[in-house]
N, C-alpha and C. Protein backbone atom coordinates (compact mmCIF):
# COMPACT_ATOMS: atom_id res chain seq x y z
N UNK A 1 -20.28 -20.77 18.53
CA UNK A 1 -20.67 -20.38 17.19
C UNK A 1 -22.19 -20.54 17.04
N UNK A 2 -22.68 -19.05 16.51
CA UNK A 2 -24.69 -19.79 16.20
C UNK A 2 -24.58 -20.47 15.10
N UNK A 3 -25.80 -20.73 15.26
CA UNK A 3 -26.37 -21.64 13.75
C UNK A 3 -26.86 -20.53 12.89
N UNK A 4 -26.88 -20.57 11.98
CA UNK A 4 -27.14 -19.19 10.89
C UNK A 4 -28.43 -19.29 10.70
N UNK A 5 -29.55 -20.30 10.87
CA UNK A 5 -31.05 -20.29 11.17
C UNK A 5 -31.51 -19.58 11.89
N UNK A 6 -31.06 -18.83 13.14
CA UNK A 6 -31.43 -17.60 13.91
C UNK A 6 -30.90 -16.41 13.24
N UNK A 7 -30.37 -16.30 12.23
CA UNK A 7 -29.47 -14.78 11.64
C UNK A 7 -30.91 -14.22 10.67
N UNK A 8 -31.52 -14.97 10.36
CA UNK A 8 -32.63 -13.68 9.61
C UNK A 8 -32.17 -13.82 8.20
N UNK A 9 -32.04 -12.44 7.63
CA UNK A 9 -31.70 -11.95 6.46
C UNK A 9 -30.02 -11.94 6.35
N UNK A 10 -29.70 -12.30 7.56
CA UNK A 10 -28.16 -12.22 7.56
C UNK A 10 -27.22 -13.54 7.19
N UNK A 11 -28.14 -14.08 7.15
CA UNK A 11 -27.35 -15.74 7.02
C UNK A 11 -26.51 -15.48 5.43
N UNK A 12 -27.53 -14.80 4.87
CA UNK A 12 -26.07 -15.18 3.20
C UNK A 12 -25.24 -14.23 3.32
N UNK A 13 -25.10 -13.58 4.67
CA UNK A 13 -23.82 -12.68 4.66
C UNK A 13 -22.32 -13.36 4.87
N UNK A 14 -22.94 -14.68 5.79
CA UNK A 14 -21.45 -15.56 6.39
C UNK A 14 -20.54 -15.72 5.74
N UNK A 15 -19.50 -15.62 5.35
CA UNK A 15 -18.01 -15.99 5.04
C UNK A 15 -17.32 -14.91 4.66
N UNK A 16 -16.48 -14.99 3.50
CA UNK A 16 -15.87 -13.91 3.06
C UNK A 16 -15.83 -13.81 1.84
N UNK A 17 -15.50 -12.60 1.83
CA UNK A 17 -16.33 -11.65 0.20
C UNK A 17 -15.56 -11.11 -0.67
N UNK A 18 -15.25 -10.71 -1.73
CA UNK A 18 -14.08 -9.68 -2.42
C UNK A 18 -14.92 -9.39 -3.68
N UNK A 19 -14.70 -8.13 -3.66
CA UNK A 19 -15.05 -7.29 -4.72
C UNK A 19 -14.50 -5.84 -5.21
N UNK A 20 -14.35 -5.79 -6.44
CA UNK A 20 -13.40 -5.02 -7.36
C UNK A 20 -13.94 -3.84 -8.50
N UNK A 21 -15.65 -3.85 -8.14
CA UNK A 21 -16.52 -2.37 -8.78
C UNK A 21 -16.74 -1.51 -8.14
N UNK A 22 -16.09 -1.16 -6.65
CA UNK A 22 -16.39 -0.27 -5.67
C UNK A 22 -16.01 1.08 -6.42
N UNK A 23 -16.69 1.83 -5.88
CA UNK A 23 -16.89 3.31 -6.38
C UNK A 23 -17.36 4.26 -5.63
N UNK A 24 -16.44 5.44 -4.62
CA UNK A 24 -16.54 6.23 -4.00
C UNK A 24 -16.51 7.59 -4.37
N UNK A 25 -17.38 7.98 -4.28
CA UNK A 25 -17.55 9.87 -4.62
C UNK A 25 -17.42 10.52 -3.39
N UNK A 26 -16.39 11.09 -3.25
CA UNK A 26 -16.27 11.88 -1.74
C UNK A 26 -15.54 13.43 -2.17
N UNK A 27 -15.24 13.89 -1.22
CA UNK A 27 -14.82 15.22 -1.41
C UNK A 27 -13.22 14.99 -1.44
N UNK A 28 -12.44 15.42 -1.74
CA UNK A 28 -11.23 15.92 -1.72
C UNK A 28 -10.31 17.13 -1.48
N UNK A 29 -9.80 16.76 0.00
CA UNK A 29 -9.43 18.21 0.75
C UNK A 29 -8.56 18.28 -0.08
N UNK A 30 -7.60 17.67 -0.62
CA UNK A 30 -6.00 17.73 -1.61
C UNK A 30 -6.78 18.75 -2.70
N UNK A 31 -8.01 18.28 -3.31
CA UNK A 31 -7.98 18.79 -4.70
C UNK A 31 -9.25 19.68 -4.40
N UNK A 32 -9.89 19.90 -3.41
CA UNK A 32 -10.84 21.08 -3.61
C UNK A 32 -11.54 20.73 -3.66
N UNK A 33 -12.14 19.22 -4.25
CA UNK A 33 -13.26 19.43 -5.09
C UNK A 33 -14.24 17.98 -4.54
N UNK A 34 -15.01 17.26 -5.56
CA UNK A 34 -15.59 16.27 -5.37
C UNK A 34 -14.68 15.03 -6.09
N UNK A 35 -14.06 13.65 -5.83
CA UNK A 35 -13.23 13.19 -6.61
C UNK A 35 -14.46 11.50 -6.65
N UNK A 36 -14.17 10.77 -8.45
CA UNK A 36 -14.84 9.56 -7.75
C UNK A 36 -13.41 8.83 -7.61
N UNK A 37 -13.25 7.47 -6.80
CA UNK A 37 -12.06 6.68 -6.95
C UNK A 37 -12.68 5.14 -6.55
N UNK A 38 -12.52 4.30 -7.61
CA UNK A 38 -12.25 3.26 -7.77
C UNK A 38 -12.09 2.40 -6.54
N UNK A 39 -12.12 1.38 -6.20
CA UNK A 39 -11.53 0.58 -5.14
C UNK A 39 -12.12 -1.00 -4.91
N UNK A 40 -11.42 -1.72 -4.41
CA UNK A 40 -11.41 -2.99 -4.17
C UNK A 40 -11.69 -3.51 -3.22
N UNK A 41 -12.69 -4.12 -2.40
CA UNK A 41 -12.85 -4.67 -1.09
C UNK A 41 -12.81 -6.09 -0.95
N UNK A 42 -12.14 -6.18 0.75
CA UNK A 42 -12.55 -7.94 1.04
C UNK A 42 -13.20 -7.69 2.67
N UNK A 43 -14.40 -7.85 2.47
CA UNK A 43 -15.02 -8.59 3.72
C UNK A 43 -15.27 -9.95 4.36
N UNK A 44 -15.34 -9.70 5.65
CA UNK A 44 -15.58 -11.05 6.41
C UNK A 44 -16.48 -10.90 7.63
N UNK A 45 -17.35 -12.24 7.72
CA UNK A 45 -18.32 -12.07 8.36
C UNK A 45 -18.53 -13.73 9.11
N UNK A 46 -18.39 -13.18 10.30
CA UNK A 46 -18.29 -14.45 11.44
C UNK A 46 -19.40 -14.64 12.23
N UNK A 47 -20.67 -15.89 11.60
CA UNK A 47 -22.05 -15.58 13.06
C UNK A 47 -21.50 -15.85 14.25
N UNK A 48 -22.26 -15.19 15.46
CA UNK A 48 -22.60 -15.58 16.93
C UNK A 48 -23.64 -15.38 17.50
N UNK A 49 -23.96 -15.47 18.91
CA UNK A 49 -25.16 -15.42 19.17
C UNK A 49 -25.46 -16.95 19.68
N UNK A 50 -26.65 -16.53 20.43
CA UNK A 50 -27.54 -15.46 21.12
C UNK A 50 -26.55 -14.80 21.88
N UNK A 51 -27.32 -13.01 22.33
CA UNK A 51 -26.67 -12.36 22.91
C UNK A 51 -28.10 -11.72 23.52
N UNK A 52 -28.49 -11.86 24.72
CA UNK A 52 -29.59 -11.65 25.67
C UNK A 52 -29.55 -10.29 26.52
N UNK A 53 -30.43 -9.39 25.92
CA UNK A 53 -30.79 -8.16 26.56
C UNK A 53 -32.09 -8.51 27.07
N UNK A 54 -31.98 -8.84 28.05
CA UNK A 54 -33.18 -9.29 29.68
C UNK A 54 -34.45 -10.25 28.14
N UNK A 55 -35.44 -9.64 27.66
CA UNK A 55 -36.70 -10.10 26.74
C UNK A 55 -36.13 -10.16 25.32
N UNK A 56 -34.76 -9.31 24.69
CA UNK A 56 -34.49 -9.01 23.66
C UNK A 56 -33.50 -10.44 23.52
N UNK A 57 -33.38 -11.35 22.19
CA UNK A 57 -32.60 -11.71 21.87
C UNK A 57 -31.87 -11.51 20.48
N UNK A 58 -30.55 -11.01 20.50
CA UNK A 58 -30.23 -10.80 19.25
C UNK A 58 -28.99 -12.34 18.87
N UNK A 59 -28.84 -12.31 17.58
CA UNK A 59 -27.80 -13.13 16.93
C UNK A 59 -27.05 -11.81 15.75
N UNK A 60 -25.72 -12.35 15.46
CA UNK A 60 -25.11 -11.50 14.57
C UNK A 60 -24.42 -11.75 13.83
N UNK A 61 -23.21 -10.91 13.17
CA UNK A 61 -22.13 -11.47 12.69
C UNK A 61 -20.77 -10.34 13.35
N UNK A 62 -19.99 -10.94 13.33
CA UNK A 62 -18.84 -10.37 13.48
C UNK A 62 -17.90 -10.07 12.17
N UNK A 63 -18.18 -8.59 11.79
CA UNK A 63 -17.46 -8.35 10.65
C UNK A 63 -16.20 -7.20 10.46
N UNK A 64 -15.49 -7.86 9.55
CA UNK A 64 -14.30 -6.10 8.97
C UNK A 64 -14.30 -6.17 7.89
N UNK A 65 -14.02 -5.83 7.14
CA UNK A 65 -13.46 -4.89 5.91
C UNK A 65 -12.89 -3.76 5.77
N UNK A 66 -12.10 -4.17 3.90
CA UNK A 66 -10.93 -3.54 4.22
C UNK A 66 -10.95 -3.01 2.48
N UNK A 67 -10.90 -1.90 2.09
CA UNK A 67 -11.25 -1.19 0.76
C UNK A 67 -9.82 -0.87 0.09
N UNK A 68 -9.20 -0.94 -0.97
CA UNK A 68 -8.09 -0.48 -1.81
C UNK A 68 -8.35 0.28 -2.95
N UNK A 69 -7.49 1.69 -3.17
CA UNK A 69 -7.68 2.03 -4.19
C UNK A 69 -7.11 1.28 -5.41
N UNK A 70 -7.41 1.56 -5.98
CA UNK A 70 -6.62 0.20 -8.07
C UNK A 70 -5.43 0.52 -7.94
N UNK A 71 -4.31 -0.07 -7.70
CA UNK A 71 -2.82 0.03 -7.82
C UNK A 71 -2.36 0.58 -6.31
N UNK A 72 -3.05 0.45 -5.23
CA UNK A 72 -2.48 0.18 -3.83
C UNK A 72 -2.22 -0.76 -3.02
N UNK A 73 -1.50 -0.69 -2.23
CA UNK A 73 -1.46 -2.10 -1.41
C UNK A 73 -2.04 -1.56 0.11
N UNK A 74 -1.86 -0.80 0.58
CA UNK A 74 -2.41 -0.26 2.04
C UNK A 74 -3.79 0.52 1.63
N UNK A 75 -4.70 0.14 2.72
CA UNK A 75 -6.06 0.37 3.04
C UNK A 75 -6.17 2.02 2.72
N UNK A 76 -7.07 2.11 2.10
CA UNK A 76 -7.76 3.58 2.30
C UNK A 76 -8.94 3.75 3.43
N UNK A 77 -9.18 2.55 3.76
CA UNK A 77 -10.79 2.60 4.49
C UNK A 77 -10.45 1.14 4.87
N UNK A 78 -11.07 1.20 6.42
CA UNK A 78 -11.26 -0.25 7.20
C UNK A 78 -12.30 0.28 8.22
N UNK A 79 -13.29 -1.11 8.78
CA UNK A 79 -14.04 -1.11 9.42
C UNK A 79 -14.11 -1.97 10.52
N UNK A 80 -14.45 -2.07 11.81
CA UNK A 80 -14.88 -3.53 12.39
C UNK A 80 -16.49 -3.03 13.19
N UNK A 81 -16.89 -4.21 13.35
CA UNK A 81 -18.46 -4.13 13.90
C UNK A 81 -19.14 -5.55 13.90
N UNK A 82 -20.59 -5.09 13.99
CA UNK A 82 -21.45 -6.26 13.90
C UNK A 82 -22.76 -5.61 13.26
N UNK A 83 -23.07 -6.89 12.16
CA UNK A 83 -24.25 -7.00 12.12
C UNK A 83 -25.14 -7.69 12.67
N UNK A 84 -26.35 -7.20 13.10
CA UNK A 84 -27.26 -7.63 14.12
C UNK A 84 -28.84 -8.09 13.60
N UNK A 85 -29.47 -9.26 13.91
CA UNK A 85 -30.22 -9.22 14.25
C UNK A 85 -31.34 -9.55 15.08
N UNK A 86 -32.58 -8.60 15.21
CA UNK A 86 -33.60 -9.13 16.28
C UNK A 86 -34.66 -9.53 15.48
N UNK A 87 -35.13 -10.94 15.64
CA UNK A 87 -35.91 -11.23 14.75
C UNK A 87 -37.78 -10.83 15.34
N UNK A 88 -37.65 -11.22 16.61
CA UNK A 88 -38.79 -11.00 17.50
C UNK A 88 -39.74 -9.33 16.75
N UNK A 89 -38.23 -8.55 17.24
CA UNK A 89 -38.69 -7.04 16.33
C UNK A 89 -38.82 -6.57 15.80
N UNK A 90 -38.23 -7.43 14.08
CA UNK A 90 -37.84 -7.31 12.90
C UNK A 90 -37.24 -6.42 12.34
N UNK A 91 -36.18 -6.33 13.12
CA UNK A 91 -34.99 -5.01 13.49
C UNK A 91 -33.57 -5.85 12.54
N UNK A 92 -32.83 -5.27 11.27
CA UNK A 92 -31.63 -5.37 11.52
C UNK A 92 -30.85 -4.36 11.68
N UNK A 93 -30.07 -4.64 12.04
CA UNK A 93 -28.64 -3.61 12.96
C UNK A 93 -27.12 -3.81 12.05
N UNK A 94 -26.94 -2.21 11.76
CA UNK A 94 -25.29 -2.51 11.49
C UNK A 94 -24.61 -1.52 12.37
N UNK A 95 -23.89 -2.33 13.05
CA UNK A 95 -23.37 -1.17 14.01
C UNK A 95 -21.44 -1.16 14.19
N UNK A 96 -20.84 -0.17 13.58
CA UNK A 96 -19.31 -0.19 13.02
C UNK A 96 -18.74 1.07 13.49
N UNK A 97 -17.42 0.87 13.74
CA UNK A 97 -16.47 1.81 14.01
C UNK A 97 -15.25 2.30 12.89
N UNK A 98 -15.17 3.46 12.63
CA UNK A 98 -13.88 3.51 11.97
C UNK A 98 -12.80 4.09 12.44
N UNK A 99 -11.22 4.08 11.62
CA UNK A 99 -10.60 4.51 12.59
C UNK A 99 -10.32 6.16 12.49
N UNK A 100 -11.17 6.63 11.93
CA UNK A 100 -11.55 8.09 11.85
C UNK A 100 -11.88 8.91 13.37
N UNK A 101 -12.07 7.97 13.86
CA UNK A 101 -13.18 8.42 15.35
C UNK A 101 -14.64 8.59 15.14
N UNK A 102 -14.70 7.40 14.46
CA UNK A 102 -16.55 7.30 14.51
C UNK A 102 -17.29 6.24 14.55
N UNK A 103 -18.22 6.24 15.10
CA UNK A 103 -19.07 4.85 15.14
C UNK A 103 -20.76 4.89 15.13
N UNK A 104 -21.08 4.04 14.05
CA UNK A 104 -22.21 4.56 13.33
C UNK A 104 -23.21 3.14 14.05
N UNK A 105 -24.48 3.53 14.72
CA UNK A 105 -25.57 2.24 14.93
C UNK A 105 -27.01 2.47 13.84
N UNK A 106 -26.38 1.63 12.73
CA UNK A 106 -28.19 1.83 11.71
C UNK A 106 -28.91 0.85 11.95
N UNK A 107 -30.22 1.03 11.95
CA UNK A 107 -31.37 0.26 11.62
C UNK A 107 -32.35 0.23 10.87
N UNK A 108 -33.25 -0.61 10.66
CA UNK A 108 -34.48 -0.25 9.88
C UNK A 108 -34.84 -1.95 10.18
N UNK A 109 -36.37 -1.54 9.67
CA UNK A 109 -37.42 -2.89 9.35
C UNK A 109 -36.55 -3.95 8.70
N UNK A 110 -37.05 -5.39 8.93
CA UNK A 110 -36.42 -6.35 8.36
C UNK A 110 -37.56 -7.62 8.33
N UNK A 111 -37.61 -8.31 7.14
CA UNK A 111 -38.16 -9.95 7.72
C UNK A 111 -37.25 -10.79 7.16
N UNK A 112 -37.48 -12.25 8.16
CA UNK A 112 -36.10 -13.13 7.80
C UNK A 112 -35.83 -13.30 7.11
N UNK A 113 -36.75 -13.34 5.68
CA UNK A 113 -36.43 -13.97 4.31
C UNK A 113 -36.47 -12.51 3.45
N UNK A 114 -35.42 -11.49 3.95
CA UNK A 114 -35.71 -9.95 2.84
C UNK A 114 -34.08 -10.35 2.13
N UNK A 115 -34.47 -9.44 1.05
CA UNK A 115 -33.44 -9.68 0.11
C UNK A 115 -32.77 -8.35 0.17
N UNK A 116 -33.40 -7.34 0.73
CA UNK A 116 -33.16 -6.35 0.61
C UNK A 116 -33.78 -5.44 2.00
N UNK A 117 -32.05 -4.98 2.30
CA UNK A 117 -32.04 -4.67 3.82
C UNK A 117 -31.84 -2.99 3.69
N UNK A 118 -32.87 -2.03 4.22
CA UNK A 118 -32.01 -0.91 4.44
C UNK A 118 -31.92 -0.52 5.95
N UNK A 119 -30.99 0.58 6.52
CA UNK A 119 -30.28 0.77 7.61
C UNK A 119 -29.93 2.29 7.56
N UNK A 120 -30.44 3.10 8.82
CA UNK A 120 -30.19 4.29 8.85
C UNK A 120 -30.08 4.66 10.10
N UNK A 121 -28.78 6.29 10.17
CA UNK A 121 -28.85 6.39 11.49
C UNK A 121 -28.61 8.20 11.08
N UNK A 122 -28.83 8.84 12.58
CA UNK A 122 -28.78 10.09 12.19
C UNK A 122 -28.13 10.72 13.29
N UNK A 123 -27.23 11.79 13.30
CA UNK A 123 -26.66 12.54 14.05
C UNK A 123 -27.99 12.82 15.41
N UNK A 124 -27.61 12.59 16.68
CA UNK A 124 -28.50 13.28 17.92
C UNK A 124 -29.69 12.47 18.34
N UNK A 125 -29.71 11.06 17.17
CA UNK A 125 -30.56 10.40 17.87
C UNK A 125 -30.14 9.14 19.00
N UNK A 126 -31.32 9.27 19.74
CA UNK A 126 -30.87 8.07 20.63
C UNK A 126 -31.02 6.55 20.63
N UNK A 127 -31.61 6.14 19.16
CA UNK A 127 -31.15 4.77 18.94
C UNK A 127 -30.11 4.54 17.67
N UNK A 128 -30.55 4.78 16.59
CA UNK A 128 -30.11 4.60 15.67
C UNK A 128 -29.31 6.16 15.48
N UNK A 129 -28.21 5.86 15.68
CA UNK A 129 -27.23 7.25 15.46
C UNK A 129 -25.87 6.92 15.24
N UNK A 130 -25.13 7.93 14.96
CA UNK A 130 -23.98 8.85 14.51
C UNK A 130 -23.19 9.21 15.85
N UNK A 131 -21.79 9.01 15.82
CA UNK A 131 -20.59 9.75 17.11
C UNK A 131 -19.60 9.71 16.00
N UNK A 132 -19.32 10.75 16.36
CA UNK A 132 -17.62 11.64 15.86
C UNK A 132 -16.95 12.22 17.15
N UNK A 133 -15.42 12.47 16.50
CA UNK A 133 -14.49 12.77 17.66
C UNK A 133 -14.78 14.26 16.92
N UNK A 134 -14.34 15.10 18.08
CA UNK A 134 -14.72 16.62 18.67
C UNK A 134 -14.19 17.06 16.85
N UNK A 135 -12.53 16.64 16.50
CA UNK A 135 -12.43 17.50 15.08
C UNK A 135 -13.43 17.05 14.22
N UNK A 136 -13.82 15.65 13.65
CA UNK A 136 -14.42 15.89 12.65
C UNK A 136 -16.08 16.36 12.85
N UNK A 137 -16.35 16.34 14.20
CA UNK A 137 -17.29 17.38 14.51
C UNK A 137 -17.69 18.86 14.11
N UNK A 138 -16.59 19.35 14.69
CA UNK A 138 -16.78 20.45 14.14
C UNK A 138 -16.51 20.95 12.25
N UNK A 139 -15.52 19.90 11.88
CA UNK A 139 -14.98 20.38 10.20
C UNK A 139 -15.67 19.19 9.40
N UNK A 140 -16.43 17.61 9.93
CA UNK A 140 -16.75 17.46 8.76
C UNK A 140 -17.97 16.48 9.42
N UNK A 141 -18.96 17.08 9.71
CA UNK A 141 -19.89 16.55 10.53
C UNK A 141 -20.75 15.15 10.19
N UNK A 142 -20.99 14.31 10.25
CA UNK A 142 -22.24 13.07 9.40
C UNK A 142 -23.28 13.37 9.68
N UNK A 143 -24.03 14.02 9.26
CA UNK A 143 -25.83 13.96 10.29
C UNK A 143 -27.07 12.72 9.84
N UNK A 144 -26.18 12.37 8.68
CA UNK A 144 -26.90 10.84 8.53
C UNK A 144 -26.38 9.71 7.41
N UNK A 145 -26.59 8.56 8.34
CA UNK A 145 -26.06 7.93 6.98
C UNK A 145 -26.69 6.88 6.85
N UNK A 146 -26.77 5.90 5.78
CA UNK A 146 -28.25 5.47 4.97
C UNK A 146 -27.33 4.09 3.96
N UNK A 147 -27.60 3.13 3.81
CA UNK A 147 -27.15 1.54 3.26
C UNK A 147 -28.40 0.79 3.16
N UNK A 148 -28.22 0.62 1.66
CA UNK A 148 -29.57 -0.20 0.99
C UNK A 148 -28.56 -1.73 0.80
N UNK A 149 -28.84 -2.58 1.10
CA UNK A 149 -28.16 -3.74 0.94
C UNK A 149 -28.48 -5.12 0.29
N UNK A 150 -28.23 -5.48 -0.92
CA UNK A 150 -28.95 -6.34 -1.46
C UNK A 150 -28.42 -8.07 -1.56
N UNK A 151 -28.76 -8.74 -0.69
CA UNK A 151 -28.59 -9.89 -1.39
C UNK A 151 -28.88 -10.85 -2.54
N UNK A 152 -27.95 -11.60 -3.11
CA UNK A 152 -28.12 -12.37 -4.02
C UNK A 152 -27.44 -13.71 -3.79
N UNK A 153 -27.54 -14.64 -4.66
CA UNK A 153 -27.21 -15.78 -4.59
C UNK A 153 -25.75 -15.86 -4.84
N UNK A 154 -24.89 -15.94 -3.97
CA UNK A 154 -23.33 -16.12 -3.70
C UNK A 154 -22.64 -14.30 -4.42
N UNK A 155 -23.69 -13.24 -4.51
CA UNK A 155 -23.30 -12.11 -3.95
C UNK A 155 -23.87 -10.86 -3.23
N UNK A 156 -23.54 -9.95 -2.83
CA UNK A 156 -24.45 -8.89 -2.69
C UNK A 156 -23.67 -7.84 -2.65
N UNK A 157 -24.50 -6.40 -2.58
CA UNK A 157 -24.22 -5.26 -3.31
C UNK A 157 -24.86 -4.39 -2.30
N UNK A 158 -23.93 -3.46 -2.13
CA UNK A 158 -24.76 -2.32 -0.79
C UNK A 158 -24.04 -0.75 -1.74
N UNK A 159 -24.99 0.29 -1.45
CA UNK A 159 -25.26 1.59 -1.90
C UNK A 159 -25.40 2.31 -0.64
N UNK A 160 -24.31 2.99 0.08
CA UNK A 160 -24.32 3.70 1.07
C UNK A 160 -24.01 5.83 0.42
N UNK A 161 -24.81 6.50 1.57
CA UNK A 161 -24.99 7.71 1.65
C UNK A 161 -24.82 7.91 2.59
N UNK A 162 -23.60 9.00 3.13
CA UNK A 162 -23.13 9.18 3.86
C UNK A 162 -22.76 11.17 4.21
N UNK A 163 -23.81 11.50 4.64
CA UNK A 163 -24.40 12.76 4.75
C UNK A 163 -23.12 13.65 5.55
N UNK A 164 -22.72 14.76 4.89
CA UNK A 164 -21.99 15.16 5.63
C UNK A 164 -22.11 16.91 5.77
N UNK A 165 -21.60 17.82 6.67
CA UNK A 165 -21.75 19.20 6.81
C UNK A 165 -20.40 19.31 6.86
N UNK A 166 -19.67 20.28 6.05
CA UNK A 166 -18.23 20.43 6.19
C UNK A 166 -18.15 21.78 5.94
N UNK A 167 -16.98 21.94 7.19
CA UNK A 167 -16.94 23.20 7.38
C UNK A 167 -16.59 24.53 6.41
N UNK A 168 -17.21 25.47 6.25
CA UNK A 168 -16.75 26.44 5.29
C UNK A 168 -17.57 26.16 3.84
N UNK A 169 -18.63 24.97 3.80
CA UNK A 169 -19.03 24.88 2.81
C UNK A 169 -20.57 25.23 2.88
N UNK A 170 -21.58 25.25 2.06
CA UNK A 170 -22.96 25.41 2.40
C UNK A 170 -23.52 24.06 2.05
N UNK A 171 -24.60 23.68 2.11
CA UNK A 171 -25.05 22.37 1.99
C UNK A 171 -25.19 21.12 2.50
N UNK A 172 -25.39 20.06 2.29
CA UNK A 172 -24.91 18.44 2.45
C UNK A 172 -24.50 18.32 1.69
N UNK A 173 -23.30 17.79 1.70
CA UNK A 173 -22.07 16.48 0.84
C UNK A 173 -22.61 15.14 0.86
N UNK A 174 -22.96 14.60 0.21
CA UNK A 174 -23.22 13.15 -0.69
C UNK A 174 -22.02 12.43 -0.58
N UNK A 175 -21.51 11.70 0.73
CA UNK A 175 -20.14 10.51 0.33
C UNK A 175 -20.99 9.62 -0.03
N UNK A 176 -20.46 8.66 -1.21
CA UNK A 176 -21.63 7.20 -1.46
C UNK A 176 -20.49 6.56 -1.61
N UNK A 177 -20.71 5.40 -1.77
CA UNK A 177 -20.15 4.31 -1.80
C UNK A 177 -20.76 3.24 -2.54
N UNK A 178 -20.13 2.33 -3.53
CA UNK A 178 -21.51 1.11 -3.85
C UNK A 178 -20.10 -0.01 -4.55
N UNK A 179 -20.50 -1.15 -4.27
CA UNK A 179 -19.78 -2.08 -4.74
C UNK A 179 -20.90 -3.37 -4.25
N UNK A 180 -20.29 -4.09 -5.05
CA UNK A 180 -20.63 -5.79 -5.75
C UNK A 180 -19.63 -6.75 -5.09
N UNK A 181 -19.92 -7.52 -4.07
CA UNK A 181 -19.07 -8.55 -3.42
C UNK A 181 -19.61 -9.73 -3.95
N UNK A 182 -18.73 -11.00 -4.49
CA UNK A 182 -19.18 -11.92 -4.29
C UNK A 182 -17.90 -13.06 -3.59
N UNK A 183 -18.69 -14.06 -2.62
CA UNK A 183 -17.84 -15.20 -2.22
C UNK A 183 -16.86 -15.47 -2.50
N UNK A 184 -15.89 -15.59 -1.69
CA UNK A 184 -14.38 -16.80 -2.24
C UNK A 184 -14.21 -17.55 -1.53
């Protein structure tokens, strides 16, 4: 187990979280259209570390979460991954899989004591990027996606954009996401 003194900006992420203002605007193949829906999350977040790339040392957390719509009992949305960081580079990292067939590596600038983390990755690049499986490739593409993340004192609050090209439509689609976790 690390000590959370090497985690950076990540240290008030440790334990576990639940929160009940989540609010998703996504599209809706059922209804055509754009729908918002409500939902409930509990995250968890486990440090480790060091983890030694030859000069690079990172520390992290080991996290999932798990989102409900208001009056469900089974998941609409789950995640597992890690958050990362390199403090040397002042790099943090969120890097997650869903079970969609995708797995997203964001980054951006960081210093140890930020309150406020953002993280981006984009379809075709070779660090910070975007993978989809071949269907939602072709019918509902990500070419970028973007998490402003704010800590606070026993909570925090992240605002994700989640860029999408879907097929048969013109434009970018706006999935967001934003909810308020605090401790239990």
């Amino acid at each position: 187990m690390s000590e959370t003194s090497n985690l950076g900006p990540l240290a008030a992420l440790v334990g576990t979280w639940e929160g009940a203002e989540g609010l998703d605007v996504s599209y809706s193949h059922e209804r055509g259209k754009i729908q918002e829906t409500p939902y409930r999350e509990r995250a968890t977040f486990e440090p480790f570390g060091p983890v030694d790339n030859g000069s690079q040392t990172l520390w992290g957390l080991d996290y999932r979460t798990s989102a409900w719509r208001e009056g469900e009992d089974d998941p609409f949305h789950t995640e597992v991954g890690y958050w990362l960081w390199d403090g040397a580079a002042g790099q943090v990292m969120r890097c997650f899989m869903l079970p969609r067939g995708s797995t997203v590596l964001a980054g951006g600038d960081a210093t140890a004591d930020a309150t406020e983390l953002t993280m981006a990755a984009d379809v075709g690049s070779s660090t910070y990027g975007v993978l989809s499986n071949q269907y939602l490739d072709a019918n509902a593409k990500t070419v970028r996606y973007e998490v402003t993340v704010r800590l606070g004192d026993g909570s925090w609050s992240y605002e994700e954009d989640t860029q999408l090209e879907l097929k048969g439509q013109s434009g970018i689609l706006h999935h967001t996401d934003r909810n308020t976790l605090k401790r239990v």
